[in-house]
C-alpha atoms as a PDB file:
ATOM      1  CA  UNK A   1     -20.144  37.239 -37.117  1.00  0.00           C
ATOM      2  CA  UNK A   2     -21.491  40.732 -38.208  1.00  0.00           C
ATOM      3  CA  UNK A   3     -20.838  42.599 -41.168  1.00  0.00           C
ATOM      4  CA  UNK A   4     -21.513  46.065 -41.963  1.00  0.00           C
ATOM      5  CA  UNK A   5     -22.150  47.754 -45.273  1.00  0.00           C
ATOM      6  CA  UNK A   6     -23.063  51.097 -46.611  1.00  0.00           C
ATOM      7  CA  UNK A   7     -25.862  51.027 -49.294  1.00  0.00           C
ATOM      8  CA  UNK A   8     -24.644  53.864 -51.504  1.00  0.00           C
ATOM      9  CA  UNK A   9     -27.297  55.301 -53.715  1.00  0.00           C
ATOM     10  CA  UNK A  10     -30.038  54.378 -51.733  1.00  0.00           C
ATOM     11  CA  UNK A  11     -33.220  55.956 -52.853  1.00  0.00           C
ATOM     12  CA  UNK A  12     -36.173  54.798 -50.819  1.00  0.00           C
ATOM     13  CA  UNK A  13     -37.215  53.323 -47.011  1.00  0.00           C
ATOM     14  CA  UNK A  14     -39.774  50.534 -49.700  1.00  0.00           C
ATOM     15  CA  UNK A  15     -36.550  49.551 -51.810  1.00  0.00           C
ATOM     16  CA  UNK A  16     -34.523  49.281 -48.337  1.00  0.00           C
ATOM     17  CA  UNK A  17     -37.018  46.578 -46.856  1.00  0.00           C
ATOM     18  CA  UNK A  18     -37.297  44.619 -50.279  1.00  0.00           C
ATOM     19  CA  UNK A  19     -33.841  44.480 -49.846  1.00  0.00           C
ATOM     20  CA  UNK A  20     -33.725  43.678 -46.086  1.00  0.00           C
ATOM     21  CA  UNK A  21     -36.647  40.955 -46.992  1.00  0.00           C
ATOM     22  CA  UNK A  22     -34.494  39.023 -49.790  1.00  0.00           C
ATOM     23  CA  UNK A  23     -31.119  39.169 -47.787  1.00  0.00           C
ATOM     24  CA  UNK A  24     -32.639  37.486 -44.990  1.00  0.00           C
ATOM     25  CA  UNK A  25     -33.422  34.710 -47.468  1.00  0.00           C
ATOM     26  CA  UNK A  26     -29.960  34.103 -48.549  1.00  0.00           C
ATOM     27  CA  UNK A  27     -28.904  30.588 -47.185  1.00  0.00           C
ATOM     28  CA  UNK A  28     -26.816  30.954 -44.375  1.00  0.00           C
ATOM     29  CA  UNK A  29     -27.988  34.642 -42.865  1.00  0.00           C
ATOM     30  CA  UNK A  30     -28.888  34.134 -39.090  1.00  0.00           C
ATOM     31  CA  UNK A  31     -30.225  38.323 -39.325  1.00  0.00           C
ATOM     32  CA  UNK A  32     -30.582  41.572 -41.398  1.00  0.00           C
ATOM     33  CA  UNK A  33     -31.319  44.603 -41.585  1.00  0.00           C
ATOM     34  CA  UNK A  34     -30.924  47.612 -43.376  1.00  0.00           C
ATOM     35  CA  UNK A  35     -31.011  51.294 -41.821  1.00  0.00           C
ATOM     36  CA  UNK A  36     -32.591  53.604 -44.301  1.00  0.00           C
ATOM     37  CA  UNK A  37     -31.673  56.574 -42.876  1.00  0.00           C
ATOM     38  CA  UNK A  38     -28.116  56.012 -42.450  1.00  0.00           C
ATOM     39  CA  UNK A  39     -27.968  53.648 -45.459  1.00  0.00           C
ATOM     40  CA  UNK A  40     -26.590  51.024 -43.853  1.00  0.00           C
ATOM     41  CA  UNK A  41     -26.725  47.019 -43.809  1.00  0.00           C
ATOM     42  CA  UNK A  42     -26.011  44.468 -40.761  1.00  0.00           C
ATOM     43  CA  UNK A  43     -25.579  41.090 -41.530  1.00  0.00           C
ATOM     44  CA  UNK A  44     -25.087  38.245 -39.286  1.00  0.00           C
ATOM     45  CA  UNK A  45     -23.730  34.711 -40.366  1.00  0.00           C
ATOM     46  CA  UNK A  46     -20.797  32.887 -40.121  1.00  0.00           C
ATOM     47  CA  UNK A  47     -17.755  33.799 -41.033  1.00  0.00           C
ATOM     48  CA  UNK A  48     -16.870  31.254 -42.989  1.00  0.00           C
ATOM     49  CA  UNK A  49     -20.334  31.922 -45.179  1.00  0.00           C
ATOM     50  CA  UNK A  50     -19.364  35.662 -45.297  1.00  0.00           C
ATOM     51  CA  UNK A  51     -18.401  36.305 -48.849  1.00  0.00           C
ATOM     52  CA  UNK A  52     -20.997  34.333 -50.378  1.00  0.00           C
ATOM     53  CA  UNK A  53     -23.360  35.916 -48.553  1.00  0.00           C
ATOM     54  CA  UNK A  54     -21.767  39.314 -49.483  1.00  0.00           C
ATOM     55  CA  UNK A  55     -21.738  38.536 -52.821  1.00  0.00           C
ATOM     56  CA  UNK A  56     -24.875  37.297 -52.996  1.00  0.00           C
ATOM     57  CA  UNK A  57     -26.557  40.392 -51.009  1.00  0.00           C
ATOM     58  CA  UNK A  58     -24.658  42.847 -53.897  1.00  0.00           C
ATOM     59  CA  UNK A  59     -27.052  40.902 -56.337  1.00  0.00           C
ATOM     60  CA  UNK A  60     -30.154  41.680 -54.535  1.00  0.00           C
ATOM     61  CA  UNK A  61     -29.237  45.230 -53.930  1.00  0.00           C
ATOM     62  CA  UNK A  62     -28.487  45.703 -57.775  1.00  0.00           C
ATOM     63  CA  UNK A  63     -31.661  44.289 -58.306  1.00  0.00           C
ATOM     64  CA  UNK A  64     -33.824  46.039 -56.490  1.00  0.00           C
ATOM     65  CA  UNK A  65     -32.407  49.378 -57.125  1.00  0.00           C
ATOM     66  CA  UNK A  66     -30.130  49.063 -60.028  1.00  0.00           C
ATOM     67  CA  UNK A  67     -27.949  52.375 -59.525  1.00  0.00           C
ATOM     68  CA  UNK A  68     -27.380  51.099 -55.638  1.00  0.00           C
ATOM     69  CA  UNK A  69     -24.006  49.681 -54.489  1.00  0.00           C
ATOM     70  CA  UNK A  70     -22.844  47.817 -51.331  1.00  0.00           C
ATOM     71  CA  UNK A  71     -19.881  49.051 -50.144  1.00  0.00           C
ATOM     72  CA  UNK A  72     -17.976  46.796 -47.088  1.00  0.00           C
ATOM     73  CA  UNK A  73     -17.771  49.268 -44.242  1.00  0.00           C
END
């Protein structure tokens, strides 16, 4: 299943791949990866996994750019 989320508050293309980095990390994400330009994250994992991942993706986004917030599209 894909999800996709707008990255409000995104400041910079180097915070975008830390972020796209550590969110392919999380257990249980087959892909990511986050648009810069259009501020926007794809995520790919099961469904079933989804919210975890979701929540779990919000943490790395917070700490990579603490003003940014992931907003389910």
């Amino acid at each position: 299943m894909k999800a996709a989320f707008t990255i409000e508050n995104l400041g910079c293309a180097k915070c975008a791949l830390k972020m796209e980095k550590k969110i392919c990390g999380i257990k249980g994400v087959r892909s990511a990866s986050v648009i810069f330009m259009s501020k926007k994250l794809i995520v790919d994992a099961d469904e079933g996994e989804m919210l975890r991942i979701e929540e779990e993706a919000t943490k790395v986004v917070k700490s990579i750019e603490p003003d940014a917030r992931l907003v389910k599209r």
